[in-house]
Protein backbone atom coordinates (compact mmCIF):
# COMPACT_ATOMS: atom_id res chain seq x y z
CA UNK A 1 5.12 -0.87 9.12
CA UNK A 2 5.08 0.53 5.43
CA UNK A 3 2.47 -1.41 3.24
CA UNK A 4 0.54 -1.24 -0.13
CA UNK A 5 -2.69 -3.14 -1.23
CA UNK A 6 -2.35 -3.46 -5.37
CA UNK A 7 -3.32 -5.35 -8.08
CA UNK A 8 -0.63 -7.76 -9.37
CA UNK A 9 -0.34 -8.81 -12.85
CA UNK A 10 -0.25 -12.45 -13.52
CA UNK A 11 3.79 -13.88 -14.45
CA UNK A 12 2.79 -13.97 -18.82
CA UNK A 13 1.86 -10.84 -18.35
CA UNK A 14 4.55 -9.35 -16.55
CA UNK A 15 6.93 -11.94 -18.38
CA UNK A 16 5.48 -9.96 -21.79
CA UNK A 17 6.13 -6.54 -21.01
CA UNK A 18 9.54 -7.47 -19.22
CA UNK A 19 10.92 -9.04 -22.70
CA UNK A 20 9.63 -5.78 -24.62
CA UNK A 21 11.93 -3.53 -22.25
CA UNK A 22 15.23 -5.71 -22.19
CA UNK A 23 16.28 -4.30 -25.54
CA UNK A 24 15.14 -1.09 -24.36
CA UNK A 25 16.95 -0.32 -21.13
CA UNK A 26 20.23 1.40 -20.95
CA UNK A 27 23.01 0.92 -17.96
CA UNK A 28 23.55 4.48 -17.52
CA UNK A 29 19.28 5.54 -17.69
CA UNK A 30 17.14 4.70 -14.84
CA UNK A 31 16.83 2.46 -11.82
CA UNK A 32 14.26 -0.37 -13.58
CA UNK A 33 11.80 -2.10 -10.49
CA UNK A 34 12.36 -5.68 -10.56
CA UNK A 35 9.64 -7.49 -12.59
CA UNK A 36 9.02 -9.68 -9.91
CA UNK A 37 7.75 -6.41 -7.58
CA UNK A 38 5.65 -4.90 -10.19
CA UNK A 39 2.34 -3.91 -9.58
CA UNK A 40 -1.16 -1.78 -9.55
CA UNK A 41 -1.26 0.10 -6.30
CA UNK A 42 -4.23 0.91 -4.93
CA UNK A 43 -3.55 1.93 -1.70
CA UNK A 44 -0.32 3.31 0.32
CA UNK A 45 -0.01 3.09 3.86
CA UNK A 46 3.22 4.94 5.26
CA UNK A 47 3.14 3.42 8.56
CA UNK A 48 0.60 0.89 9.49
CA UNK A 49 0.57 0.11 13.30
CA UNK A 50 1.12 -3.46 13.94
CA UNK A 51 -2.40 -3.75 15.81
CA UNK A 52 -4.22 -2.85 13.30
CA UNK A 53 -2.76 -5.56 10.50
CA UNK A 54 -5.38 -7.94 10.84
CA UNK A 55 -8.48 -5.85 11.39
CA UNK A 56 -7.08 -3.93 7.80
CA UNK A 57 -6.65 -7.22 6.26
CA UNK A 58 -10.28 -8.25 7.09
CA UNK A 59 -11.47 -4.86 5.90
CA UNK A 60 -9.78 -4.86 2.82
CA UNK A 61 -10.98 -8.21 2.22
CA UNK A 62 -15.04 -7.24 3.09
CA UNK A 63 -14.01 -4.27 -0.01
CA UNK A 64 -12.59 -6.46 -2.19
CA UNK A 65 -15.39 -9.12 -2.04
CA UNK A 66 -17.75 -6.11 -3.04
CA UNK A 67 -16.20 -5.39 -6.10
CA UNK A 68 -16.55 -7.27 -9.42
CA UNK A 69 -13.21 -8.84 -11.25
CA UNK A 70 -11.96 -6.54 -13.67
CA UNK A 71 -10.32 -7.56 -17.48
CA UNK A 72 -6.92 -5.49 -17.52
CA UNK A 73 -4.16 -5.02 -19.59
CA UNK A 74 -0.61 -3.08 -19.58
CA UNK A 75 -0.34 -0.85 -22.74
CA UNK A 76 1.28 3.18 -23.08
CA UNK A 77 3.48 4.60 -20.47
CA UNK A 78 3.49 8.23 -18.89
CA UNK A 79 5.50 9.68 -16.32
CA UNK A 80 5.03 11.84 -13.26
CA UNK A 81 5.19 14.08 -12.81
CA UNK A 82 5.20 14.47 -16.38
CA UNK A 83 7.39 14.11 -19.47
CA UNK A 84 9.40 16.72 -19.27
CA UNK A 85 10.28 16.44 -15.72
CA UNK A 86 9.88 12.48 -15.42
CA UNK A 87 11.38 11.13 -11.93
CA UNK A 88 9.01 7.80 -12.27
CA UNK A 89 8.18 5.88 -15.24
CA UNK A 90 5.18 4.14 -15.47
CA UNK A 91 3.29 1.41 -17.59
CA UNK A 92 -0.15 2.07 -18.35
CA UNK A 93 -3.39 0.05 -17.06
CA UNK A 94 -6.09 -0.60 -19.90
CA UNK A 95 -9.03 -1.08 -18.38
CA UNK A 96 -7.45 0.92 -15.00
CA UNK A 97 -10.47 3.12 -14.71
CA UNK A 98 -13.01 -0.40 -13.55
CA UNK A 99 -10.25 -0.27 -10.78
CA UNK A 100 -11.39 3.21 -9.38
CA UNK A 101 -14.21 2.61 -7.23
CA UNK A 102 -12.32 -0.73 -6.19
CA UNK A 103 -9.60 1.85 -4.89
CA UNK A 104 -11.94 4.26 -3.01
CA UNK A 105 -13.42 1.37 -1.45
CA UNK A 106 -9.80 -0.22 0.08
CA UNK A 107 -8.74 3.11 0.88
CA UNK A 108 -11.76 3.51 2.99
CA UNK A 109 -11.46 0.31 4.02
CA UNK A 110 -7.92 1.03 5.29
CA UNK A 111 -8.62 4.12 7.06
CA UNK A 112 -11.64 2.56 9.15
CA UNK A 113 -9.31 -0.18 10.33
CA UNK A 114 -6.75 2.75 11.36
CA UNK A 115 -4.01 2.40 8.46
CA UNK A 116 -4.37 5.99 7.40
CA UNK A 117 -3.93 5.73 3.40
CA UNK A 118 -2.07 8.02 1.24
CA UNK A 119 -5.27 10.19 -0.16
CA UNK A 120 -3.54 11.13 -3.47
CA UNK A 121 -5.84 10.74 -6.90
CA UNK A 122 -6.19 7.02 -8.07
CA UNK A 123 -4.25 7.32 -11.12
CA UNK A 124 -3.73 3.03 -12.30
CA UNK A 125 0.00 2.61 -13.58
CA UNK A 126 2.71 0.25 -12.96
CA UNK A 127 5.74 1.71 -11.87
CA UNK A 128 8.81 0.68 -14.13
CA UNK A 129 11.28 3.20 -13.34
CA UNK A 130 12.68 6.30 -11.26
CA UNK A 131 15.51 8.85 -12.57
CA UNK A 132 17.92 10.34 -10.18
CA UNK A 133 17.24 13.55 -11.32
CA UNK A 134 14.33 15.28 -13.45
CA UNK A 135 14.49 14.01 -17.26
CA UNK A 136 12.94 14.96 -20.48
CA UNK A 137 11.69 11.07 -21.07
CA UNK A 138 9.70 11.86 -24.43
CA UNK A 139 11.55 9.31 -25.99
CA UNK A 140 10.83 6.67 -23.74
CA UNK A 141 7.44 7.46 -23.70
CA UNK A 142 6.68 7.29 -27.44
CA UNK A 143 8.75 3.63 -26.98
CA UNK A 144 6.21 2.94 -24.27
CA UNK A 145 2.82 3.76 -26.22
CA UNK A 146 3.77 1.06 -28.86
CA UNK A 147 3.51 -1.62 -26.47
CA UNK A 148 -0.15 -3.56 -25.71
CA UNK A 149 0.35 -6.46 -23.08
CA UNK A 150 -1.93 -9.43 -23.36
CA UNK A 151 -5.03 -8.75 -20.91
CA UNK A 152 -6.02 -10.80 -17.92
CA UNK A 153 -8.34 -11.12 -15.32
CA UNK A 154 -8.14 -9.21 -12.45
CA UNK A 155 -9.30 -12.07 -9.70
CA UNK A 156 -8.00 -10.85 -6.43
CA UNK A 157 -6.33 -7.80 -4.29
CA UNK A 158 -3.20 -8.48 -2.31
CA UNK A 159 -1.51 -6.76 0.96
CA UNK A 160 1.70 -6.47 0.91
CA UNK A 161 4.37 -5.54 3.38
CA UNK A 162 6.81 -3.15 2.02
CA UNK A 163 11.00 -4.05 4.04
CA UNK A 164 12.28 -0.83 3.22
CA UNK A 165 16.63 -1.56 2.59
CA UNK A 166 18.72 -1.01 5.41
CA UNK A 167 21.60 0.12 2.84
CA UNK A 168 21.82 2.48 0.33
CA UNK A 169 22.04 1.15 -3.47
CA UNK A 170 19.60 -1.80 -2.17
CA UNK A 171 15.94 -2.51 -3.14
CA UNK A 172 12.84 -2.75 -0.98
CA UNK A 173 11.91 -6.55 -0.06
CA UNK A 174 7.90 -6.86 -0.65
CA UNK A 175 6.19 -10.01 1.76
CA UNK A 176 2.51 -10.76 0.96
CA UNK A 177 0.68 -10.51 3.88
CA UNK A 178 -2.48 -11.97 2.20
CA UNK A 179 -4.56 -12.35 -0.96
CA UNK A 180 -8.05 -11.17 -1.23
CA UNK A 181 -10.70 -12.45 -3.67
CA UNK A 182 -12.57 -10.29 -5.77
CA UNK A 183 -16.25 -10.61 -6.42
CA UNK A 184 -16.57 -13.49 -3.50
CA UNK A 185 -18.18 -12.27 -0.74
CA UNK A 186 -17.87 -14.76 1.80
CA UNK A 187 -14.81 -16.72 1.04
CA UNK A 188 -12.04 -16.49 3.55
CA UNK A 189 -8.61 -14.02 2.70
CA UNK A 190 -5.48 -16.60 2.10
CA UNK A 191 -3.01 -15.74 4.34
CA UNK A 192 0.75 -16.96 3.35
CA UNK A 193 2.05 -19.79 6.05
């Protein structure tokens, strides 16, 4: 199975930055990510075996509990690969960097348990958009630095599994497998019924 474990901003949050990009997107520009799907990734797994769900649930969890709540906030945008070539869109994270060592720790985390983790550099954005095609997105960009999100606190880690669409045109469907306190070593993961 294809899975993630990310950060997720809280709904004002996300409800904030959404209402600063209606004006701002166009029909014929990029293919926006729902609101309701946005999120800090911290890990990628391409293909999780099924076995090992619960014993990289558990693990992430034992990281998680480690690893102190962080104060966040969504403010600037970027692109990747980069401006003049943008294919993704992304919001920035202040605050992102307190989320490093959390990410080396889950990645680790998911490798020991056998999800073998996507091992490219922990770089904490929130992914708003992708072009069809390479872009010059300077524009957006500049748009995107004006904007500084209320911040929150970052209180727990969530699995999630990612339903890739069976037709074309269609988005992914993201299920929560189960959320993970931060900073509470000992409390139990909540697992959705």
């Amino acid at each position: 199975m294809r899975a993630f474990v990310a950060v997720v901003p809280p709904d004002a949050a996300v409800e904030d930055l959404d209402d600063f990009l209606e004006p701002r997107r166009d029909v014929d520009g990029p293919r926006w990510s729902p609101p309701g799907q946005w999120h800090v990734t911290l890990a990628f797994l391409a293909d999780v075996p099924e076995y090992v769900v619960e014993s990289l649930v558990d693990a992430v969890g034992a990281a998680a509990a480690r690893h102190p709540r962080s104060r966040l906030g969504l403010a600037g945008g970027g692109c990747f690969p980069d401006v003049a070539r943008a294919r993704l869109l992304w919001a920035g994270v202040d605050g992102g960097d307190a989320l490093a060592p959390l990410a080396h720790a889950v990645r680790m985390a998911c490798a020991h348990a056998g999800g073998d983790p996507d091992g490219g550099r922990f770089r904490p954005h929130l992914t708003l958009a992708r072009f069809p095609r390479p872009v010059d997105a300077s524009r957006r960009v500049r748009v995107l630095d004006t904007y500084r999100g209320p911040s929150w606190e970052a209180a727990e880690v969530v699995v999630v599994q990612s339903h890739l669409p069976r037709e074309r045109g269609h988005r992914p469907r993201h299920e929560v497998l189960a959320r993970l306190p931060l900073g509470a070593a000992g409390v139990s993961p909540r697992r959705p019924s």
